[in-house]
N, C-alpha and C. Protein backbone atom coordinates (compact mmCIF):
# COMPACT_ATOMS: atom_id res chain seq x y z
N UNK A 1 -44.25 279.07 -128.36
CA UNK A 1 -43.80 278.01 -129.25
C UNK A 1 -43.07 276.92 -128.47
N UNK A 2 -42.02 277.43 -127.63
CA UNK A 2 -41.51 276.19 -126.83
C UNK A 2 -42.32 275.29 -125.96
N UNK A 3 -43.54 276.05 -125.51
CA UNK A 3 -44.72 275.73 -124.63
C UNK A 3 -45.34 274.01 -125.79
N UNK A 4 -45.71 274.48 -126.71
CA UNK A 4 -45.49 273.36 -127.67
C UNK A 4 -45.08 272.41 -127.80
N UNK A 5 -44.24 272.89 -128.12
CA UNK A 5 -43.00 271.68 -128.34
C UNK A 5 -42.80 270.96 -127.25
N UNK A 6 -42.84 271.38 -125.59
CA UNK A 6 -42.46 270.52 -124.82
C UNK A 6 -43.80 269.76 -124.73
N UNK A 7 -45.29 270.28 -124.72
CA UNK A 7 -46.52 269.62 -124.59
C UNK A 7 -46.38 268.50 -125.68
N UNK A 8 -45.94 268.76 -126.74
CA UNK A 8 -45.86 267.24 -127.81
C UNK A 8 -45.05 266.60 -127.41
N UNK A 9 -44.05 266.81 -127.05
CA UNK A 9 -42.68 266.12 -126.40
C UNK A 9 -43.01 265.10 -125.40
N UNK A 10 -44.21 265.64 -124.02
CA UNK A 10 -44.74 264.96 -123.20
C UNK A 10 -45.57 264.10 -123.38
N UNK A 11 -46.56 264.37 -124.58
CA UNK A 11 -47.35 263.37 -125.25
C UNK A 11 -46.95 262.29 -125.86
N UNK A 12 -45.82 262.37 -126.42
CA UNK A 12 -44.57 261.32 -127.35
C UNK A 12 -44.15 260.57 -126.40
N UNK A 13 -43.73 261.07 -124.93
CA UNK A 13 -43.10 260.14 -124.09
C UNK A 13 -44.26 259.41 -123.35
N UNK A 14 -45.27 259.73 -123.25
CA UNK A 14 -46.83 259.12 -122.33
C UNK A 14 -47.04 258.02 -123.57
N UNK A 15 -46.87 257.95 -124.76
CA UNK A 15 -47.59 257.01 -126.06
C UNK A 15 -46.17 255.94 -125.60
N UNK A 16 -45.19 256.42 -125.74
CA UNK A 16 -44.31 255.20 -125.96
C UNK A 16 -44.07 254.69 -124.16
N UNK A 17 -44.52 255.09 -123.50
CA UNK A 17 -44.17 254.63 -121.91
C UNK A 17 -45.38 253.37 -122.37
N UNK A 18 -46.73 254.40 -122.90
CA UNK A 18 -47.79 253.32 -122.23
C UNK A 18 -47.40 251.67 -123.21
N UNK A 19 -46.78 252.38 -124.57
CA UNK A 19 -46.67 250.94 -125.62
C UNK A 19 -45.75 250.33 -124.78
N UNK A 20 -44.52 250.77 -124.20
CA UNK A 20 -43.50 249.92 -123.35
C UNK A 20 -44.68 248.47 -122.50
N UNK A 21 -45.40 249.33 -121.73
CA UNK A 21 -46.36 249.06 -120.56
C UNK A 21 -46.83 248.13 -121.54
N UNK A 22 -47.58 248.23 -122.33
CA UNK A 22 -48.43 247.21 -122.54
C UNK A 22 -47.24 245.77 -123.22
N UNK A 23 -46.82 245.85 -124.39
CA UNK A 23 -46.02 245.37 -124.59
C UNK A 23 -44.70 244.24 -123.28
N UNK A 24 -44.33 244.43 -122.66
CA UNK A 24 -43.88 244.12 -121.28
C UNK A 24 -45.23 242.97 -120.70
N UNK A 25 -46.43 243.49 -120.78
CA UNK A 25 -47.53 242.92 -120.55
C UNK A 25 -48.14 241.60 -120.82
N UNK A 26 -47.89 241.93 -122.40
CA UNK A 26 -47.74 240.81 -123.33
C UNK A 26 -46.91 239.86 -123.01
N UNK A 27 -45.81 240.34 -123.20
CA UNK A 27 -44.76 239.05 -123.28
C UNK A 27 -44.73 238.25 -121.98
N UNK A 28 -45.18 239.35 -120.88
CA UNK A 28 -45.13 238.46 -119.92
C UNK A 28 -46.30 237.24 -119.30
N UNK A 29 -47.73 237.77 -120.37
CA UNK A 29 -48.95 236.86 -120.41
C UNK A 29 -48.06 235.90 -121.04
N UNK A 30 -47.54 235.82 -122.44
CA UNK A 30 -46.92 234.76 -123.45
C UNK A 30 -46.79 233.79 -122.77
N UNK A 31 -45.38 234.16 -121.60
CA UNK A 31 -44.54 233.37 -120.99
C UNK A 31 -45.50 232.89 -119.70
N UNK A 32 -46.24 233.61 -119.18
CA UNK A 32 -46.62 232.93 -118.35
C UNK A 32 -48.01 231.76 -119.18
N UNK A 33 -48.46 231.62 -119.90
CA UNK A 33 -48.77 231.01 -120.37
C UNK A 33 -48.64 229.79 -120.90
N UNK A 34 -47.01 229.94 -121.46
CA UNK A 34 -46.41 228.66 -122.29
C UNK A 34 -46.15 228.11 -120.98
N UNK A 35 -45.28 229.09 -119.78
CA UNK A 35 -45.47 227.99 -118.47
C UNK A 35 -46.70 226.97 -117.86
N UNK A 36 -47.92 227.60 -117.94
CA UNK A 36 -48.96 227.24 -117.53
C UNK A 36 -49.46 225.48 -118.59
N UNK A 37 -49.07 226.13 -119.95
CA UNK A 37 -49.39 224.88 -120.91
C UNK A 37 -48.54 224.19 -120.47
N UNK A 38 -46.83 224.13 -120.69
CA UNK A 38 -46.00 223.19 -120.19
C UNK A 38 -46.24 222.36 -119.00
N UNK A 39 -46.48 222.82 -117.80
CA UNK A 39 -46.69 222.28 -116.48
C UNK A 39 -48.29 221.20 -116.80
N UNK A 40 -49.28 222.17 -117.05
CA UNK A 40 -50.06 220.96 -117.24
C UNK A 40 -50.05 219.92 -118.52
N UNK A 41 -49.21 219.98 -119.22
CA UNK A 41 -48.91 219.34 -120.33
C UNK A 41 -48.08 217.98 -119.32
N UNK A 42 -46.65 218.38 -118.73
CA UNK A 42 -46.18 216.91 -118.45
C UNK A 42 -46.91 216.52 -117.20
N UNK A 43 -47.52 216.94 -116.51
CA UNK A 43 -47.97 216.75 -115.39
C UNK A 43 -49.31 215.92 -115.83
N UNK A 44 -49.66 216.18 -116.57
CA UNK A 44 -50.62 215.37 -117.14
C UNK A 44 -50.90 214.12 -118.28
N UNK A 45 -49.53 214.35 -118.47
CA UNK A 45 -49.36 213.22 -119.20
C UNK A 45 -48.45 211.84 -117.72
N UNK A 46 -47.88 212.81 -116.94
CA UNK A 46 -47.44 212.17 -115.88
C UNK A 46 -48.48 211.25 -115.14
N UNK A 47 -49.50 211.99 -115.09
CA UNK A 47 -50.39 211.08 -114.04
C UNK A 47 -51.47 210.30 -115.00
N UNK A 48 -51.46 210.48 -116.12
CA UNK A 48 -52.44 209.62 -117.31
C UNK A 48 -51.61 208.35 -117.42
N UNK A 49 -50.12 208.51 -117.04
CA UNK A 49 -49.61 206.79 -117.65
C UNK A 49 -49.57 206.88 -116.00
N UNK A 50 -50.55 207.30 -114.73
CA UNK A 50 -49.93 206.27 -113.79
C UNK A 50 -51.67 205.95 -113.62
N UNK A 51 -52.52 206.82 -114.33
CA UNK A 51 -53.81 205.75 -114.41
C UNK A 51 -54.54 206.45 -113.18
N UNK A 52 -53.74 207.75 -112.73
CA UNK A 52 -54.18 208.69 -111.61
C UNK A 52 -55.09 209.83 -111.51
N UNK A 53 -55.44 210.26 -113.34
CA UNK A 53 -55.73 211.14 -113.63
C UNK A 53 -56.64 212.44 -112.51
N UNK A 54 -58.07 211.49 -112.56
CA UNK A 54 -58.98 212.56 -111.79
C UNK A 54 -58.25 212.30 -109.98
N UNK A 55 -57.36 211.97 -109.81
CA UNK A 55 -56.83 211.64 -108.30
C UNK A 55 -55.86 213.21 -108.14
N UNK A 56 -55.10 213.54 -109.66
CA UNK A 56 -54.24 214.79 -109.77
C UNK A 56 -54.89 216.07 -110.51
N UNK A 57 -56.01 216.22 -110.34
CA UNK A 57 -56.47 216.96 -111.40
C UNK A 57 -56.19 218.26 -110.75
N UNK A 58 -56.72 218.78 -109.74
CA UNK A 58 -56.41 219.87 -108.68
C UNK A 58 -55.55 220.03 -108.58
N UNK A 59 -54.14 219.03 -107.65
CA UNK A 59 -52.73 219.27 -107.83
C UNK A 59 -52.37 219.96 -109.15
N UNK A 60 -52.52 219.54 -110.49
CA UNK A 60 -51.44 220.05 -111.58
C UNK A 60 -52.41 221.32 -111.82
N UNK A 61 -53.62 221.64 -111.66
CA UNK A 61 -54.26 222.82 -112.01
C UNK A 61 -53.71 223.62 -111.67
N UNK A 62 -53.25 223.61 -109.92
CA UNK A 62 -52.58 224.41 -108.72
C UNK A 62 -51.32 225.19 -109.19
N UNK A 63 -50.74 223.48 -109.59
CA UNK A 63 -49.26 223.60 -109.65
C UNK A 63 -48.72 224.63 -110.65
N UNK A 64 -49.62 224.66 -111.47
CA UNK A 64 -49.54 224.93 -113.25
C UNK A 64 -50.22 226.88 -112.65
N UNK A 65 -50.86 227.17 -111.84
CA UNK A 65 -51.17 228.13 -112.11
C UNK A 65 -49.56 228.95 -110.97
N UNK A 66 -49.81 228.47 -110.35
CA UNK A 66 -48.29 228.70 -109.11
C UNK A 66 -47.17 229.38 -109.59
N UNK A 67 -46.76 228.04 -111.04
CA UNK A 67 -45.53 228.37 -111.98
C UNK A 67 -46.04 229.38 -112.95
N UNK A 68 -46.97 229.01 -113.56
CA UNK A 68 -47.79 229.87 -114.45
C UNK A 68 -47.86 231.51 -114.16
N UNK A 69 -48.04 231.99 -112.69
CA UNK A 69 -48.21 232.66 -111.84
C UNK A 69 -46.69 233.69 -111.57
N UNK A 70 -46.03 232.85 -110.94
CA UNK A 70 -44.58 233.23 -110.73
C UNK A 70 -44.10 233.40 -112.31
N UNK A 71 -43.91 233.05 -113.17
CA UNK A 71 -43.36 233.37 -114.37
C UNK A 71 -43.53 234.64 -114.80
N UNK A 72 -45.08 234.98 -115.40
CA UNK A 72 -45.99 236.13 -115.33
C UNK A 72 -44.97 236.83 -114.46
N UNK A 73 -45.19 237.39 -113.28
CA UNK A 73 -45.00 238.39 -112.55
C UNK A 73 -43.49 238.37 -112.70
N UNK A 74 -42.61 237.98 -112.80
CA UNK A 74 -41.34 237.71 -113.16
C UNK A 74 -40.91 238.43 -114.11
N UNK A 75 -41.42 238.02 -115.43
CA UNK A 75 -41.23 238.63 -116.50
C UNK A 75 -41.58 239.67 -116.62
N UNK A 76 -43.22 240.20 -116.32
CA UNK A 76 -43.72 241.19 -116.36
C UNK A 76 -42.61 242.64 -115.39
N UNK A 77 -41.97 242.11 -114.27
CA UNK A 77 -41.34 243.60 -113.70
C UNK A 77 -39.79 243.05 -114.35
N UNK A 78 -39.37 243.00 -115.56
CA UNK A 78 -38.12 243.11 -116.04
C UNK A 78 -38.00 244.64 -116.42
N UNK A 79 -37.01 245.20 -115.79
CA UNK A 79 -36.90 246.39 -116.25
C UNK A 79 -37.34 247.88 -115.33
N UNK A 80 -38.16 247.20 -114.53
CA UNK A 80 -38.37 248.18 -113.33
C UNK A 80 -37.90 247.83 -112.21
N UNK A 81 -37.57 249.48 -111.09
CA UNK A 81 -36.41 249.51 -110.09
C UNK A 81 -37.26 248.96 -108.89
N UNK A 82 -38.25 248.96 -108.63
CA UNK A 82 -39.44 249.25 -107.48
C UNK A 82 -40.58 248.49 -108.07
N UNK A 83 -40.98 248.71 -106.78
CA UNK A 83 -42.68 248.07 -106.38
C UNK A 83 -42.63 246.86 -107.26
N UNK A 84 -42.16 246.37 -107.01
CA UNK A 84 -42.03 244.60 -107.76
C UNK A 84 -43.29 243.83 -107.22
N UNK A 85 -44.17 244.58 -105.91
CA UNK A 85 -45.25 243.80 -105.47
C UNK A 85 -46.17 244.10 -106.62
N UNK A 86 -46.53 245.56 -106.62
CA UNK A 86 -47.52 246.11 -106.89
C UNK A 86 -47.12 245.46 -108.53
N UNK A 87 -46.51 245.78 -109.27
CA UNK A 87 -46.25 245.42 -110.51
C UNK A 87 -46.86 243.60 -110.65
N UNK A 88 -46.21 242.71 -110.11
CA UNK A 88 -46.50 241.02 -109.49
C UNK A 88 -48.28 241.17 -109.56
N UNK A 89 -48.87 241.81 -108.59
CA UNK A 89 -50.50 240.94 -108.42
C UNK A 89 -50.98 241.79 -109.77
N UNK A 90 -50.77 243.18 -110.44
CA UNK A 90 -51.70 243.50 -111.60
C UNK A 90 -51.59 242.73 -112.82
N UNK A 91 -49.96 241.93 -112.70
CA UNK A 91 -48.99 240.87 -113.49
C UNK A 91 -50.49 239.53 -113.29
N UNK A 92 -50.30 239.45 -111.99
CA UNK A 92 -51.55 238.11 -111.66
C UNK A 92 -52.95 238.40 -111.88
N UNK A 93 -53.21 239.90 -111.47
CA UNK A 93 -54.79 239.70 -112.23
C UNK A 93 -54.59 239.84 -113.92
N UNK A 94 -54.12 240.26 -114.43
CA UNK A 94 -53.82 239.96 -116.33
C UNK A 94 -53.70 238.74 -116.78
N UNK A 95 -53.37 237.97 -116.01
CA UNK A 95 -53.33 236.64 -116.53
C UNK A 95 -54.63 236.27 -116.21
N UNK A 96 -54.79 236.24 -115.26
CA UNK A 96 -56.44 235.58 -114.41
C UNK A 96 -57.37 236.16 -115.36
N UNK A 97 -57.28 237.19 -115.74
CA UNK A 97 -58.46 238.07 -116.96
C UNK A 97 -58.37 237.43 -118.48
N UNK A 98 -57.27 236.96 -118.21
CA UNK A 98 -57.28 236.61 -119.43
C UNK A 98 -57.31 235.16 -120.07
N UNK A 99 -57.48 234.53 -118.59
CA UNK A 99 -57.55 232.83 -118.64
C UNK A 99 -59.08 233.07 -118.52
N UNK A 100 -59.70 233.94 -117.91
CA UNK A 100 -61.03 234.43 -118.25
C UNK A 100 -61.78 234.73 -119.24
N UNK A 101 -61.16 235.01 -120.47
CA UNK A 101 -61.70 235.35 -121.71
C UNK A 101 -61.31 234.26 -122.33
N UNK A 102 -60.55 233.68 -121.99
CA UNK A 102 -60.03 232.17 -122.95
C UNK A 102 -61.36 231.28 -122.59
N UNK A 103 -61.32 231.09 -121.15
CA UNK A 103 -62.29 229.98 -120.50
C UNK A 103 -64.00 230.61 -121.31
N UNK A 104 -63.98 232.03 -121.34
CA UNK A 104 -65.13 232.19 -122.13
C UNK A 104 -65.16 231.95 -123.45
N UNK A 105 -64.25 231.51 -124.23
CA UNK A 105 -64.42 231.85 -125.85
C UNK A 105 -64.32 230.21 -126.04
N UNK A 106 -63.83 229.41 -124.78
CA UNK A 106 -63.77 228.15 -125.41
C UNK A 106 -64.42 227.62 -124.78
N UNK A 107 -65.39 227.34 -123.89
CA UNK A 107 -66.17 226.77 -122.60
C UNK A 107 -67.65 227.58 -123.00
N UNK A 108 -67.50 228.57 -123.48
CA UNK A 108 -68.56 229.60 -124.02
C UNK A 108 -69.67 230.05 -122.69
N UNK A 109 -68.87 229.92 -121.62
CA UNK A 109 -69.59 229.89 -120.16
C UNK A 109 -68.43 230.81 -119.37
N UNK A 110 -68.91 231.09 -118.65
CA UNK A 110 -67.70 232.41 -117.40
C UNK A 110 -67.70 230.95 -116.48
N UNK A 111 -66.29 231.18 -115.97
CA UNK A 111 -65.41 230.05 -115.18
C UNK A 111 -65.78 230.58 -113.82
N UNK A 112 -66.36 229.90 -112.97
CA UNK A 112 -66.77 230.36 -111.79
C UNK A 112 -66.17 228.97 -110.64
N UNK A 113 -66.53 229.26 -109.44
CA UNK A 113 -66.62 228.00 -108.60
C UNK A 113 -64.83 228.38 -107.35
N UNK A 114 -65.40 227.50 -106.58
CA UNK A 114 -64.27 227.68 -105.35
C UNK A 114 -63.13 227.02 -105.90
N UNK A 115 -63.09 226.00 -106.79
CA UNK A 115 -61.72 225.89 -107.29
C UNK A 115 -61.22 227.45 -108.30
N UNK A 116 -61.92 228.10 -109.24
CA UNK A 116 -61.40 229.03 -109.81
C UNK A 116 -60.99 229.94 -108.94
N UNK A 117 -61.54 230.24 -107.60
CA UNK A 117 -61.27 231.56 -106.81
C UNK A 117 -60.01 230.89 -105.77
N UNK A 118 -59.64 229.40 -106.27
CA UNK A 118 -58.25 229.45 -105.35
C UNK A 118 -57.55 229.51 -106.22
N UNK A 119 -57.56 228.76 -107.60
CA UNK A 119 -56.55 229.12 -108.92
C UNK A 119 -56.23 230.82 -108.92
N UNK A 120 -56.98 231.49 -108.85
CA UNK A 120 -56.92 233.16 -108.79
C UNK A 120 -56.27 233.65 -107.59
N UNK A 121 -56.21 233.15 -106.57
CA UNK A 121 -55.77 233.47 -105.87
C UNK A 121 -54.32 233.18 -105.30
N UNK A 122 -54.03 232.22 -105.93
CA UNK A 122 -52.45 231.89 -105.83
C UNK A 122 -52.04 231.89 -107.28
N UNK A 123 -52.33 232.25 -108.66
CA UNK A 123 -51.76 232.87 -109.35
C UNK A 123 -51.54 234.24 -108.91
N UNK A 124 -52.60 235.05 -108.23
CA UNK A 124 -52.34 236.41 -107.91
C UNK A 124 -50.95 236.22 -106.66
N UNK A 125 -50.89 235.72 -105.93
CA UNK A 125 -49.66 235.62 -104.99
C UNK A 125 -48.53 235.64 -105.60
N UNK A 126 -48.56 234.20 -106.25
CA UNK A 126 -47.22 233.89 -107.42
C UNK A 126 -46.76 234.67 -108.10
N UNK A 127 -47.52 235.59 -108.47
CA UNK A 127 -47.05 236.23 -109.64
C UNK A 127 -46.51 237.54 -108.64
N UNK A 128 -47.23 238.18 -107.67
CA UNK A 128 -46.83 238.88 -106.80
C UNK A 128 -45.34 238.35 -106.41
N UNK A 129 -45.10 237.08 -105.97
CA UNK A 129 -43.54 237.08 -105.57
C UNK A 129 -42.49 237.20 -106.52
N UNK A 130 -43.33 236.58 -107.93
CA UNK A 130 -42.61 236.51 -108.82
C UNK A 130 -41.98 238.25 -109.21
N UNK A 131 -42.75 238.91 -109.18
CA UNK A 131 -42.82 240.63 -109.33
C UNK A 131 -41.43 240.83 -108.13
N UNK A 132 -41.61 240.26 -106.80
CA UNK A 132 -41.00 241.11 -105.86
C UNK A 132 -39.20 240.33 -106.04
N UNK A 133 -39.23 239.04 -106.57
CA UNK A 133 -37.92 238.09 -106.47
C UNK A 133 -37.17 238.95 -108.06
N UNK A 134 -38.08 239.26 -108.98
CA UNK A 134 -37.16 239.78 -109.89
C UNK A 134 -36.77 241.37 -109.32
N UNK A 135 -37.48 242.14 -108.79
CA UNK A 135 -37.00 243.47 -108.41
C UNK A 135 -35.50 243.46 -107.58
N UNK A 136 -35.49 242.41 -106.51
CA UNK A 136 -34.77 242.13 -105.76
C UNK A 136 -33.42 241.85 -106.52
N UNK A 137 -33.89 240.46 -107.42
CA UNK A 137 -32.72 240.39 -108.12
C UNK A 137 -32.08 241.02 -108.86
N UNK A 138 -32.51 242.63 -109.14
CA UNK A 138 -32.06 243.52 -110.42
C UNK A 138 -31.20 244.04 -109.41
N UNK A 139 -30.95 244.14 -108.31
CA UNK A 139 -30.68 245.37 -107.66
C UNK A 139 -29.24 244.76 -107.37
């Protein structure tokens, strides 16, 4: 009987770890998101009144995924002691997957090309430091 009880006990704590996990996940897509809109929001309204537009288009994409990037991974390791890396790039591929399903549901095409695989690739960094600067800072 106690054999039981501790096997449900372990199952109860694996359901609410993984809802923690995902949840944590979320909020930290949210935020890295509203970062990502914000940045290319003034940045683009920045270079539309200087008449610069397609001259900044790359820059604020960059910039926007960088912050976008670092936010994500930031938020995402609130609350854990360690591996702030490892936590940071799975922080950066979740976002990247999921600017992936956006770019598919609204473009109705998969986002491909050497600009997407550098956007991916320095959101995955960013968000990686972002992961390792909040671990650091908990401590």
């Amino acid at each position: 009987m106690e054999k039981l009880n501790e096997n449900i006990r372990y199952k109860d704590e694996k359901k609410t770890l993984l809802k923690s996990i995902v949840i944590k996940t979320a909020f930290a897509q949210l935020f890295g998101l509203t970062a990502i809109t914000l940045i290319i929001s003034i940045l683009a309204f920045m270079s539309y009144k200087m008449d610069n537009f397609e001259k900044y288009a790359m820059f604020i994409v960059y910039t926007a995924a960088v912050a976008g990037g670092f936010v994500t991974g930031f938020t995402g390791a609130t609350g854990y002691k360690s591996k702030g890396l490892l936590i940071g790039v799975l922080m950066g591929l979740s976002i990247i997957a999921l600017l992936l399903i956006l770019g598919l549901v609204v473009f109705k095409t998969l986002i491909t090309g050497q600009g997407f695989a550098i956007t991916a690739v320095l959101t995955i960094l960013s968000s990686a430091a972002g992961g390792v600067v909040r671990i650091n800072n908990s401590r």
